[in-house]
Protein backbone atom coordinates (compact mmCIF):
# COMPACT_ATOMS: atom_id res chain seq x y z
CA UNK A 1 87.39 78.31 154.69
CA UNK A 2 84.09 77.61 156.79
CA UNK A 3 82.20 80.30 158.83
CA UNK A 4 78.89 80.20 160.33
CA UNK A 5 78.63 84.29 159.39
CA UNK A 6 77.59 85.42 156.45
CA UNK A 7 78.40 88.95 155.36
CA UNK A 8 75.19 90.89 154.77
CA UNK A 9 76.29 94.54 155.13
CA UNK A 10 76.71 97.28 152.44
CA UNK A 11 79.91 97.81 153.72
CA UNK A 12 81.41 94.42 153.01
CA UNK A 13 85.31 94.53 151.61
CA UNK A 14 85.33 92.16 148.85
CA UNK A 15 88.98 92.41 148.23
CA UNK A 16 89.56 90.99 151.75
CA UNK A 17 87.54 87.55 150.59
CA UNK A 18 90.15 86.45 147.86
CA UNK A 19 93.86 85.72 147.82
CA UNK A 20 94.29 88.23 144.47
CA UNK A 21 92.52 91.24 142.86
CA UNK A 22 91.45 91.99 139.36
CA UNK A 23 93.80 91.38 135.94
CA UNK A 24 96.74 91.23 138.45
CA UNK A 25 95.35 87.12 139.50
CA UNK A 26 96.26 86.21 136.15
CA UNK A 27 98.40 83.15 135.78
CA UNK A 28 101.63 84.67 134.68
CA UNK A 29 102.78 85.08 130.71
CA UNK A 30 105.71 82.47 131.51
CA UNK A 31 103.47 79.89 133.15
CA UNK A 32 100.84 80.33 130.40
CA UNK A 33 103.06 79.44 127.65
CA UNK A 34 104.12 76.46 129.57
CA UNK A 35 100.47 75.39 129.55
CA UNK A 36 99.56 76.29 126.09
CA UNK A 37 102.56 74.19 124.89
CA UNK A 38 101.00 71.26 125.89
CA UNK A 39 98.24 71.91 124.00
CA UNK A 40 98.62 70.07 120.55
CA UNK A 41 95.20 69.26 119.14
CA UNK A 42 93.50 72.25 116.95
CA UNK A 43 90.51 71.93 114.61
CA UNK A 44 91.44 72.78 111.53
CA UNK A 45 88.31 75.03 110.71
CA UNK A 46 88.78 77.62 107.73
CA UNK A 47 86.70 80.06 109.08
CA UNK A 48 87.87 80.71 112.58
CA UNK A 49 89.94 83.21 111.32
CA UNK A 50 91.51 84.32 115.05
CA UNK A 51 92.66 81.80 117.29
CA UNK A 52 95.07 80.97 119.81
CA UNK A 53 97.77 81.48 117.84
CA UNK A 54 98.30 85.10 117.63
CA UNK A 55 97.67 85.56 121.11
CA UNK A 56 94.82 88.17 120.34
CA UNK A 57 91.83 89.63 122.94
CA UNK A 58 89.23 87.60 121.19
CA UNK A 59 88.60 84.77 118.78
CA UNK A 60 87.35 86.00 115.38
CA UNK A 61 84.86 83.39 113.13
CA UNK A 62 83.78 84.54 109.71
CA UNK A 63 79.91 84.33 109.22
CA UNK A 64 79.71 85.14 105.81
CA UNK A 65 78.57 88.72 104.00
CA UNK A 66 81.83 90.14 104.76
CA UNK A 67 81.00 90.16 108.98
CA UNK A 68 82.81 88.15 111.78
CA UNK A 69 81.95 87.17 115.35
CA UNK A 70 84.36 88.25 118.16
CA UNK A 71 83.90 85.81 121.17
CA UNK A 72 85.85 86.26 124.41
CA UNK A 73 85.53 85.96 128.14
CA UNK A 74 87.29 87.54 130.98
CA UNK A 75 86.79 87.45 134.82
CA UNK A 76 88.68 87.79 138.09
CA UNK A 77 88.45 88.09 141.63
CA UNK A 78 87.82 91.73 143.09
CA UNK A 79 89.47 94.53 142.34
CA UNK A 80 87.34 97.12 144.90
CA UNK A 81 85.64 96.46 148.00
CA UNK A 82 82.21 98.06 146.25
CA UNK A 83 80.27 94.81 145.15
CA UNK A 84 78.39 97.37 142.53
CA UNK A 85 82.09 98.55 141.21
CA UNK A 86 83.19 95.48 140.98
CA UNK A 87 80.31 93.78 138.68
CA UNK A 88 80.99 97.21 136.52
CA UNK A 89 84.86 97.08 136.58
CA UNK A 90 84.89 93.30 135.55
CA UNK A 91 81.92 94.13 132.78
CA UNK A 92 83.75 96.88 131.01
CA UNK A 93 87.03 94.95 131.32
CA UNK A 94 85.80 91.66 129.38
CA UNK A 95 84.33 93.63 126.95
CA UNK A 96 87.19 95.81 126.28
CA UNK A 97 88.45 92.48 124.28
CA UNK A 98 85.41 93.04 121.91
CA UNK A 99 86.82 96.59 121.23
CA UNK A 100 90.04 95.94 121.15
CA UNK A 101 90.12 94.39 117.81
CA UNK A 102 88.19 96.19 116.27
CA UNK A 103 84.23 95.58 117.20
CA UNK A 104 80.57 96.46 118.54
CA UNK A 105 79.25 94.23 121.08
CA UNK A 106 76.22 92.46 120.72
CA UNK A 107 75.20 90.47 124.27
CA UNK A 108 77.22 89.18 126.99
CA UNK A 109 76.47 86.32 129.95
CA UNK A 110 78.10 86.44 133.24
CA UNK A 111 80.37 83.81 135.24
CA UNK A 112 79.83 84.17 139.05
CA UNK A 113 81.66 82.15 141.68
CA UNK A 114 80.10 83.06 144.96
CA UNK A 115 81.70 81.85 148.53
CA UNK A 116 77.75 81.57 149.31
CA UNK A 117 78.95 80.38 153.09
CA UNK A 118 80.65 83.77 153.92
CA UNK A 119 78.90 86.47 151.07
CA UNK A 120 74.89 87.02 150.95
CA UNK A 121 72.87 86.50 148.22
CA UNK A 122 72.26 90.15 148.45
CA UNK A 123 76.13 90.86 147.74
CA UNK A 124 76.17 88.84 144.85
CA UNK A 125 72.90 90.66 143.31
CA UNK A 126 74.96 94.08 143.73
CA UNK A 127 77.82 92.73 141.78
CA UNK A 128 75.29 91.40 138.87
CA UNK A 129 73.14 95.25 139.01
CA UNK A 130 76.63 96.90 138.90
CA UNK A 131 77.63 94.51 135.59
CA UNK A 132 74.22 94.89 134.47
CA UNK A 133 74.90 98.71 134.56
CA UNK A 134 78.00 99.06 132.54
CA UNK A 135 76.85 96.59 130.02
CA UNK A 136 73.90 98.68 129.16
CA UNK A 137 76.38 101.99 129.15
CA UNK A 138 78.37 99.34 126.51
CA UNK A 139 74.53 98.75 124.73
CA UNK A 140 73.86 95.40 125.66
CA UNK A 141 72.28 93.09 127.98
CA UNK A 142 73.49 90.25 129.52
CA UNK A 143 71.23 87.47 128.59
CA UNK A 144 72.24 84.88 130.76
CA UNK A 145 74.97 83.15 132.26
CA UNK A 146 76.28 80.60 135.13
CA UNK A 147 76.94 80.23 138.31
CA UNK A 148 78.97 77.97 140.94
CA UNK A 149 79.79 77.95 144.91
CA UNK A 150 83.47 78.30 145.40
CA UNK A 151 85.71 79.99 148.20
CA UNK A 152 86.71 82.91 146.61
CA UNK A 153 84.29 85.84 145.25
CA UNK A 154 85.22 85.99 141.34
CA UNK A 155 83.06 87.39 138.41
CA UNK A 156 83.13 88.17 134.64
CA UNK A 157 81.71 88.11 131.38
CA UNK A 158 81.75 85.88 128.00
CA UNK A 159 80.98 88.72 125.21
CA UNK A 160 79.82 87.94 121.91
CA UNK A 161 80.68 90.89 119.09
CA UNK A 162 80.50 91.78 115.40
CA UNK A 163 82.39 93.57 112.55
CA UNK A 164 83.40 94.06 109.23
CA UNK A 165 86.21 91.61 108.12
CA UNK A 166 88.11 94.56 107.14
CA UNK A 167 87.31 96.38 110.37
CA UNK A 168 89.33 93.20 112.25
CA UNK A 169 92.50 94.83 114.03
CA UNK A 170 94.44 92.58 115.04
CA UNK A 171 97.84 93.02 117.67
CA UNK A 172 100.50 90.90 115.35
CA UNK A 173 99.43 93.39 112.40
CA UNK A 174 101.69 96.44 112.86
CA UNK A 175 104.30 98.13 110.44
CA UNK A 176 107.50 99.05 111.26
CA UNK A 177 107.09 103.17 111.67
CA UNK A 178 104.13 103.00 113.56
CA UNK A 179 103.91 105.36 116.66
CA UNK A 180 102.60 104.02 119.95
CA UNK A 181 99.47 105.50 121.47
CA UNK A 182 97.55 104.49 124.91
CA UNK A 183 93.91 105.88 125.51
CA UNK A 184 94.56 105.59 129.46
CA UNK A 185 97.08 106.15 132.06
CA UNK A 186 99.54 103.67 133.36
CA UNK A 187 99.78 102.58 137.37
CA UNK A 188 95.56 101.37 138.03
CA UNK A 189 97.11 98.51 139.91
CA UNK A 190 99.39 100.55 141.34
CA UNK A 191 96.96 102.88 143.08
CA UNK A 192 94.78 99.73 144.08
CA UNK A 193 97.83 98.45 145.85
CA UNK A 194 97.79 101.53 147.66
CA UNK A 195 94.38 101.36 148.52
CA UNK A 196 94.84 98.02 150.09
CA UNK A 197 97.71 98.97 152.13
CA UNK A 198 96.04 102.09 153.64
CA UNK A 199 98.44 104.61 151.93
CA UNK A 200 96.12 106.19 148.82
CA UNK A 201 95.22 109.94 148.98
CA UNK A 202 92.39 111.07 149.00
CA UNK A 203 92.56 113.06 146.47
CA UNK A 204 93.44 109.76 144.40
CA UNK A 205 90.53 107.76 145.90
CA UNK A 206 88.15 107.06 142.61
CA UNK A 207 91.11 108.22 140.17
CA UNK A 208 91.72 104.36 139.49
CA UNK A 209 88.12 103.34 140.14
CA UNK A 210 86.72 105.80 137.28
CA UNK A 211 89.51 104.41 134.69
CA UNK A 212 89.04 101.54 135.44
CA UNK A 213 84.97 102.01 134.44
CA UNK A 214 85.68 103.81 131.72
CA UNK A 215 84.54 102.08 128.66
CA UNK A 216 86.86 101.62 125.42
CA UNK A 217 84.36 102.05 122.70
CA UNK A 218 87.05 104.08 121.07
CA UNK A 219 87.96 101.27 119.44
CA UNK A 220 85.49 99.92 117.55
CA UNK A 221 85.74 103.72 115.41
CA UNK A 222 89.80 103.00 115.42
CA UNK A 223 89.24 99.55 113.35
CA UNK A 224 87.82 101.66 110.72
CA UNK A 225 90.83 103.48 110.01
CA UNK A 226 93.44 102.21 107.26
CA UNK A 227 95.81 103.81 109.97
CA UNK A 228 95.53 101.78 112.85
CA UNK A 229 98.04 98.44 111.98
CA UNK A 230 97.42 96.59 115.25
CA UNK A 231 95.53 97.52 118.61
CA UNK A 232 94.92 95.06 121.46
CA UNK A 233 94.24 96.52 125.58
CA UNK A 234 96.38 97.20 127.90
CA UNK A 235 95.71 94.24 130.96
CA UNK A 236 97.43 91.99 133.56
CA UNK A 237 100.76 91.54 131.56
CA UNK A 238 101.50 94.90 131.50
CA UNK A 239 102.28 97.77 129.12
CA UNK A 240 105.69 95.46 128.31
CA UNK A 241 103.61 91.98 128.51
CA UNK A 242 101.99 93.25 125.91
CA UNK A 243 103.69 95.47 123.26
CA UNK A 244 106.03 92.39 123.18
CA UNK A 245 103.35 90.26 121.92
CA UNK A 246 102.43 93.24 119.72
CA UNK A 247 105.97 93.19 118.33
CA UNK A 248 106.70 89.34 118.46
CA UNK A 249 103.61 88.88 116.36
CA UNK A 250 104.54 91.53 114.09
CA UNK A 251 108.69 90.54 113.63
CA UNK A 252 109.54 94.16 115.09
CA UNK A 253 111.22 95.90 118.06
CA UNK A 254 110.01 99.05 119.76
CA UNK A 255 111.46 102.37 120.90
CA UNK A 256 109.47 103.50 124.20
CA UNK A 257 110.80 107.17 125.53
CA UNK A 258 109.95 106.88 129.56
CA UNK A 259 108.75 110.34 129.39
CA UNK A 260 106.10 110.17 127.00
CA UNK A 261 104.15 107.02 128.44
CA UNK A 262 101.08 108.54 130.09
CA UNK A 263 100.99 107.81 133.84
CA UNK A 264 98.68 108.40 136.71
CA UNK A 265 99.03 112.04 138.10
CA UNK A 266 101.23 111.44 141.85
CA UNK A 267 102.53 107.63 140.59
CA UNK A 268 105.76 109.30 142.06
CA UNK A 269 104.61 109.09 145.66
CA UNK A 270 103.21 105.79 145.32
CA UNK A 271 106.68 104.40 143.95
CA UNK A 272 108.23 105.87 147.16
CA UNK A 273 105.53 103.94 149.26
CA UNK A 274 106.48 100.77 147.23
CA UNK A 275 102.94 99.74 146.82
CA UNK A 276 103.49 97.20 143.54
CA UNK A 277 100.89 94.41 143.31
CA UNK A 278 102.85 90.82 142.77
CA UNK A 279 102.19 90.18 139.08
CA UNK A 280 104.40 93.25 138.82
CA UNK A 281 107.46 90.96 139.67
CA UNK A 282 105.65 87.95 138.34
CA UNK A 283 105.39 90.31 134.63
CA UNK A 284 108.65 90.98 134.70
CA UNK A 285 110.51 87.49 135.39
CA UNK A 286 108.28 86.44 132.41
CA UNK A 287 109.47 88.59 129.81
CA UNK A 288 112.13 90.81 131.22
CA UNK A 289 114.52 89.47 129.23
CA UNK A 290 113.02 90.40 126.42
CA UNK A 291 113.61 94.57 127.46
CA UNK A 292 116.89 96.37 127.20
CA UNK A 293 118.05 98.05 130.07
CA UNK A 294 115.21 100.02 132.52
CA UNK A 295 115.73 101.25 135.85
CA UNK A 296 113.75 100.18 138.96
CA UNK A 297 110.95 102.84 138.76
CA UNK A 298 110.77 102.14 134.85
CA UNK A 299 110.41 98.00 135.75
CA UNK A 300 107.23 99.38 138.55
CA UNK A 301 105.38 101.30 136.03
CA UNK A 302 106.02 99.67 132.65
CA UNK A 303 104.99 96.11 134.30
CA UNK A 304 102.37 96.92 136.33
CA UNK A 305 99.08 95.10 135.82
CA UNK A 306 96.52 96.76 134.55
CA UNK A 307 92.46 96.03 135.57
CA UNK A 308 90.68 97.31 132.28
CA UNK A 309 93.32 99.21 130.59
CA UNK A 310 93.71 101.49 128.06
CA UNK A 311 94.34 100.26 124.03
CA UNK A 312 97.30 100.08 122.84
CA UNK A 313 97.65 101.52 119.32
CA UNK A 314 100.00 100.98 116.74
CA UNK A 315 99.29 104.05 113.95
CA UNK A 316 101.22 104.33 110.74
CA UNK A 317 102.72 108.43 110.87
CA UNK A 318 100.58 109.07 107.50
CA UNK A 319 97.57 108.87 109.22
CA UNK A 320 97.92 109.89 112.32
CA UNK A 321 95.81 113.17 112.17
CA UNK A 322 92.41 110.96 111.49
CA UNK A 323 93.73 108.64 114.80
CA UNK A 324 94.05 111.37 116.72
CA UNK A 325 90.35 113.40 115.48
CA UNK A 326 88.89 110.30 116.43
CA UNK A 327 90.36 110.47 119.58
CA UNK A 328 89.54 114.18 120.34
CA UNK A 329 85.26 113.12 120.14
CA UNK A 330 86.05 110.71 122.80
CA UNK A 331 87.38 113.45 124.76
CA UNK A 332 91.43 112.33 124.90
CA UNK A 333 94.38 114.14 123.41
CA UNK A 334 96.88 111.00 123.66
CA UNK A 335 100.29 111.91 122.42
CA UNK A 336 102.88 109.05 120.60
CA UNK A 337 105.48 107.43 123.20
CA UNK A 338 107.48 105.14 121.43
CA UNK A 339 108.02 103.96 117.22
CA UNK A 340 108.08 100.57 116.25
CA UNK A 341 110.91 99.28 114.27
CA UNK A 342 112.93 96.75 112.53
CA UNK A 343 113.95 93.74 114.82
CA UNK A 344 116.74 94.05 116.98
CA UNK A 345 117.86 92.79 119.72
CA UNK A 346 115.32 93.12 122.74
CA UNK A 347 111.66 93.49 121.68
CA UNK A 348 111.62 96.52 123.45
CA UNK A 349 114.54 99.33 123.91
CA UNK A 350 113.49 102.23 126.62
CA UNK A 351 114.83 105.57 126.15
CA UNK A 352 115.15 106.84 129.38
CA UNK A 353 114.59 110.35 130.80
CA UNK A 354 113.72 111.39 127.57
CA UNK A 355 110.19 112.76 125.71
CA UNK A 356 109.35 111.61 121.97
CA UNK A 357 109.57 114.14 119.42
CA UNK A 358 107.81 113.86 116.54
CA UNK A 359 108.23 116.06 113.28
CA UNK A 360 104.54 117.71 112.87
């Protein structure tokens, strides 16, 4: 696309300069396997101890003295208008990987593809403060990084972490019993669906924004607990995307009750407004065979993609209470939605109109 004006103002709408927003521009789960079949070669290297194979948020290598490196990236095109929210958004979301299995970050460098014909210079530096911002709220720096002309505004982060082996959590790891926890709401792309199409409350205007800035150091205090089987974060596949490959990986099936899975407060009116981003329907020709019976609204919510989701936690019942103290100094009260189980049919069965109970 050429132009002879660039966009210099503060008020610049980002989301207007690319053709898809935030974890919802990933290529779809279906497609993706179709690509990664083709892959054949692998280097047989004993101490790469994650790979590809499990389908994890991050690579794992062992470095000896019982610790590991976690190494991921992540980036997308823009999720908000806000340059400064967007570095931040796509910051906290690549390093969520780092958390999710189980690990502290140590130092992060960005990936920036600019449209430098239509965006200023002065954009792109409000995108890298904004990252530089919730990287520091994360404790670390970003120490470098790269950067390219292209025609569509995108950003993100490769993150470098650390653990104890035994601290490792990964998402093919759970135990049939385990209850289901998520540490944030369901429908973020949703509500930034609505946002584009004019429709979101005001009351609802930073509800998505804030979650989706809202760091998940939770879980590097989770991989310390026996308790925890498997944990990975909730993105662009979906809560369904990915508690299948939590369950695939693991040989089980899981029980979801629809009235226990946390959503955003007013989701209700947004359904009726139909405001569902396309990797909703993208999600769920990918793996919808793969889920008993839902109904429409169930299908909206349960695929929608998420932009720097919540964990998803599998938790063995017998230690629950330490999962959920752990929880409490982070300031959440999350309450069990589904059980994994034996293997059955679908990967995942829905219980609809109906709340998990659990014996105390």
């Amino acid at each position: 696309m050429e132009s002879n004006h660039i966009e210099t103002g503060k008020n610049v709408k980002l989301t207007q300069y690319s053709h898809g927003a935030g974890c919802g521009c990933k290529i779809s789960p279906k497609i993706l396997n179709s690509i990664l079949a083709q892959c054949k070669t692998e280097y047989p290297d004993p101490l790469l101890l994650v790979g590809n194979s499990t389908l994890d948020d991050a690579a794992v290598y062992d470095i000896g003295n019982n610790q590991v490196i976690i190494s991921t990236t992540d980036f997308f095109m823009p999720i908000v208008d806000d340059p400064y929210d967007f570095g931040g958004i796509a910051s906290v979301n690549a390093i969520s990987d780092i958390f999710a299995m189980g690990g502290t970050p140590l130092m992060a460098v960005a990936i920036l593809c600019w449209p430098v014909n239509l965006l200023s210079a002065e954009i792109a530096g409000q995108v890298i403060e904004g990252a530089k911002r919730a990287c520091a709220r994360a404790g670390i720096a970003i120490a470098g990084g790269h950067s390219i002309d292209g025609p569509e505004p995108i950003f993100g982060l490769a993150v470098t972490g650390i653990a104890q082996k035994e601290h490792i959590r990964l998402n093919c790891s759970a135990t049939a019993g385990c209850e289901l926890y998520l540490t944030k709401p369901l429908g973020i792309g949703i509500l930034s669906t609505a946002q584009k199409q004019g429709v979101l409350k005001e009351e609802d205007r930073l509800v998505a924004r804030n979650l989706m800035l809202t760091i998940n150091s939770i879980g590097q205090d989770l991989g310390k607990l026996d308790s925890v089987k498997a944990m990975t974060d909730v993105t662009g596949f979906g809560l369904l995307g990915h508690l299948i490959e939590m369950c695939e990986g693991s040989n089980l099936s899981a029980e979801i009750y629809a009235e226990s899975v946390p959503v955003i407060e007013n989701i209700a009116y947004y359904l009726d407004h139909k405001t569902f981003p396309g990797g909703t329907f993208r999600n769920f020709d990918s793996y919808g065979h793969k889920v008993g019976p839902l109904s429409d609204e169930h299908k909206y919510i349960f695929c929608d993609p998420q932009t720097s989701g919540g964990l998803l936690v599998a938790v063995s019942p017998e230690g629950k209470e330490a999962f959920l103290e752990i929880a409490s100094q982070y300031g959440l009260k999350p309450e069990a939605f589904g059980i994994l189980q034996n293997k059955s049919e679908f990967a995942v069965n829905i219980v609809a109109n109906s709340k998990l109970h659990l014996p105390a």
